[in-house]
Structures are given as structure tokens and as C-alpha cells.
Protein backbone atom coordinates (compact mmCIF):
# COMPACT_ATOMS: atom_id res chain seq x y z
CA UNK A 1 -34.51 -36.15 -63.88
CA UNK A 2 -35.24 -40.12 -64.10
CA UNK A 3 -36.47 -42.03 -61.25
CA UNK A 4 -32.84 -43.96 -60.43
CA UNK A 5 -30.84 -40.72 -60.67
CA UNK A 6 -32.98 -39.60 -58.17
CA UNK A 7 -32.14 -42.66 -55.95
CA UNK A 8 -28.84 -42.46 -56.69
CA UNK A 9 -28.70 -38.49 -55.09
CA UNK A 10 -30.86 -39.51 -52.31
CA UNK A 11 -28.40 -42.30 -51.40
CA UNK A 12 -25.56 -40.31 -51.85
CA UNK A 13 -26.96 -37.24 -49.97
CA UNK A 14 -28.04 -40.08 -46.83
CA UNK A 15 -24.54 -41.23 -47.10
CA UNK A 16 -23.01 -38.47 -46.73
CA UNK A 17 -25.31 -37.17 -43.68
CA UNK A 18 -24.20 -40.67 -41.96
CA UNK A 19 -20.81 -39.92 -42.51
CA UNK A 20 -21.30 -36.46 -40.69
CA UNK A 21 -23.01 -38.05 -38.12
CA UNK A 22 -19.94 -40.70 -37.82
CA UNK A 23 -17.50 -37.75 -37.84
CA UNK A 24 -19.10 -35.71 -35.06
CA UNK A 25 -19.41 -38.92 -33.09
CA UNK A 26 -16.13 -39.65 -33.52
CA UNK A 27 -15.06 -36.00 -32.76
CA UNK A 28 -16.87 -35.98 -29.52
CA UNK A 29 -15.37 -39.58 -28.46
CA UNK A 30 -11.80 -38.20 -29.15
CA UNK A 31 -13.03 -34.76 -27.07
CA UNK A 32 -13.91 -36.68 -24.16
CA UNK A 33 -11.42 -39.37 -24.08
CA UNK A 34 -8.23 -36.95 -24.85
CA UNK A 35 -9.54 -34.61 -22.31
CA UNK A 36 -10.02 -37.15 -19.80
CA UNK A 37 -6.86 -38.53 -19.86
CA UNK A 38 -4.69 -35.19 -20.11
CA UNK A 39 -6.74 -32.83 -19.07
CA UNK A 40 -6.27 -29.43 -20.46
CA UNK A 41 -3.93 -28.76 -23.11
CA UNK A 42 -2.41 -25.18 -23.56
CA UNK A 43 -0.32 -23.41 -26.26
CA UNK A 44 2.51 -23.76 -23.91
CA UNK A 45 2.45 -27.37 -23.32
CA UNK A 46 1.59 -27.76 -27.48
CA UNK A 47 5.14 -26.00 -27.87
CA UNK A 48 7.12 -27.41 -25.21
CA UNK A 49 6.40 -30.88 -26.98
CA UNK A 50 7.73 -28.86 -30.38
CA UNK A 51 10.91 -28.24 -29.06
CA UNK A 52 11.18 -31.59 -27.09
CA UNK A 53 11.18 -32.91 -30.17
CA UNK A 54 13.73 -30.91 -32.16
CA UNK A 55 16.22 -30.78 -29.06
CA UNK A 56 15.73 -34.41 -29.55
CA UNK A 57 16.61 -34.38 -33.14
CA UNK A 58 19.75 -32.31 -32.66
CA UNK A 59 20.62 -34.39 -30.09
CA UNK A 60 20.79 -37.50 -32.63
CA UNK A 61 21.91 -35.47 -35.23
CA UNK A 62 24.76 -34.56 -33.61
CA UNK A 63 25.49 -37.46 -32.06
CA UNK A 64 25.26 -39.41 -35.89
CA UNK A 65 27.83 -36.57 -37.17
CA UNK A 66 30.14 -37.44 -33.86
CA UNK A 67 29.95 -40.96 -34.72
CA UNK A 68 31.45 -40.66 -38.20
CA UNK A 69 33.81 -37.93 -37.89
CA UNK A 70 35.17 -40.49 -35.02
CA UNK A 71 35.08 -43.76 -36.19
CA UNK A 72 37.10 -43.08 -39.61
CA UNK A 73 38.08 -46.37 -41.41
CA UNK A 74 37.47 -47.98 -38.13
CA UNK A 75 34.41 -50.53 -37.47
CA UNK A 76 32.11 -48.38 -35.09
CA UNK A 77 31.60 -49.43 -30.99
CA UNK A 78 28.92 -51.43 -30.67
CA UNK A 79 28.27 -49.19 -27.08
CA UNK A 80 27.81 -46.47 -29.79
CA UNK A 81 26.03 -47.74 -32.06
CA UNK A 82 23.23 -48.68 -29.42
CA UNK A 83 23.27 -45.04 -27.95
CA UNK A 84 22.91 -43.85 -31.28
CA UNK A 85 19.49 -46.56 -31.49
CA UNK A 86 18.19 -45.33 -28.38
CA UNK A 87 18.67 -41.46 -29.85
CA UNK A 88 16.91 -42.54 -32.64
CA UNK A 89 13.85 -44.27 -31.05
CA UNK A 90 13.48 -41.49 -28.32
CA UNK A 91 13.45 -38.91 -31.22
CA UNK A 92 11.02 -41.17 -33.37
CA UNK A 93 8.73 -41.79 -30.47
CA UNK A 94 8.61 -37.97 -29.87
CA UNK A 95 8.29 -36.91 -33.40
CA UNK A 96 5.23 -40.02 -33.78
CA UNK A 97 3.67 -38.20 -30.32
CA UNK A 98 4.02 -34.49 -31.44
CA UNK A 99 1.79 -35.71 -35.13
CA UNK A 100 -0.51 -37.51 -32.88
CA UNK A 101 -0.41 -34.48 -30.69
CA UNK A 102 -1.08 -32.09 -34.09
CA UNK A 103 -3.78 -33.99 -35.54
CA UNK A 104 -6.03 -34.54 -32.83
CA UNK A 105 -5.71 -30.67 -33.01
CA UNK A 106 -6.33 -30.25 -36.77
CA UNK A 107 -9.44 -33.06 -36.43
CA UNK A 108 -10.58 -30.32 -33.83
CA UNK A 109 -9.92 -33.17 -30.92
CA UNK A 110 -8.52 -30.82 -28.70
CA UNK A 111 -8.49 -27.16 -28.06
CA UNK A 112 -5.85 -25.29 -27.37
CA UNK A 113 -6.79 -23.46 -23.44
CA UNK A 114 -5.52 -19.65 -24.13
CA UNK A 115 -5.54 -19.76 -28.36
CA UNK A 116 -7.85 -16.71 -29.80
CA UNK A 117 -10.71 -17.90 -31.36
């Protein structure tokens, strides 16, 4: 193998060990941050914030069907319309927590207290 090939596989291979080294000290930041600030995290409390989130989206849901099955050829309420925004944003905000919520999990952030290993 020529000389700069073999550079080239030392840099990648020391690259890629500093990336490692990046991800587990970014992994163990997250740990201890996110554990600090909410404590233990169970299966329970991982799918309570599930179904927050759907019974949110139902709630909008429904409440966008409502809205055009009442307001027919009519111009919509403007009181309406804004509860319909604040549906929205609640369910958004919720939906933006729960992926928040899932990757930390995925990245390995979090543990879930009472999941089988």
C-alpha cells in the first residue's frame, strides 16, 4: 500500500475515533443534563406523553371538521378561528416535545426506569 494511502486510513481511522469520543461525550452531557432536570423517566410517563399528544390531535381534528361542517358558505368567526390556532399550537408543541422526548431515547439519552433490557 503507498505511503499517502496509508495517511489517508490513519486520518480517517483518528477521525472517526474523535467522532466516537464526541458522541459519547455528548451522550453523557445529554444523560446528566436530561436526568437532572426530570429526573427519572418511566414507560408510563413515555406513554402518557403518547396519548397527550393524540388526544390533542383529535381534539383539533375534530374541532377543524366542526368548523367547516358549521361555517358553510359563511366567512368563519374570528373567536373560532383563534381557538382553532391555539388547538393547533398546543398539538404542535406536544407532537415537537413527544420527538424530542423519542430521540433523546433512540440517541440512548435516557432510559426508560422499568423497560427489560
Amino acid at each position: 500500500m503507498p505511503e499517502q494511502e496509508i495517511e489517508g486510513f490513519e486520518d480517517d481511522r483518528s477521525r472517526r475515533r474523535m467522532f466516537q469520543e464526541f458522541e459519547q461525550a455528548i451522550r453523557e452531557s445529554n444523560r446528566t443534563a436530561i436526568a437532572a432536570a426530570t429526573g427519572g423517566i418511566s414507560k408510563e410517563h413515555f406513554l402518557r406523553v403518547a396519548i397527550t399528544v393524540s388526544r390533542l390531535r383529535s381534539r383539533y381534528l375534530k374541532e377543524v371538521l366542526k368548523l367547516s361542517a358549521e361555517s358553510g358558505d359563511r366567512a368563519l368567526d374570528p373567536t373560532a378561528i383563534l381557538d382553532l390556532r391555539q388547538m393547533r399550537e398546543a398539538y404542535e408543541e406536544a407532537l415537537h416535545g413527544f420527538s424530542a422526548l423519542r430521540h433523546a431515547l433512540e440517541r440512548g439519552y435516557i432510559e426508560l426506569s422499568g423497560a427489560k433490557k
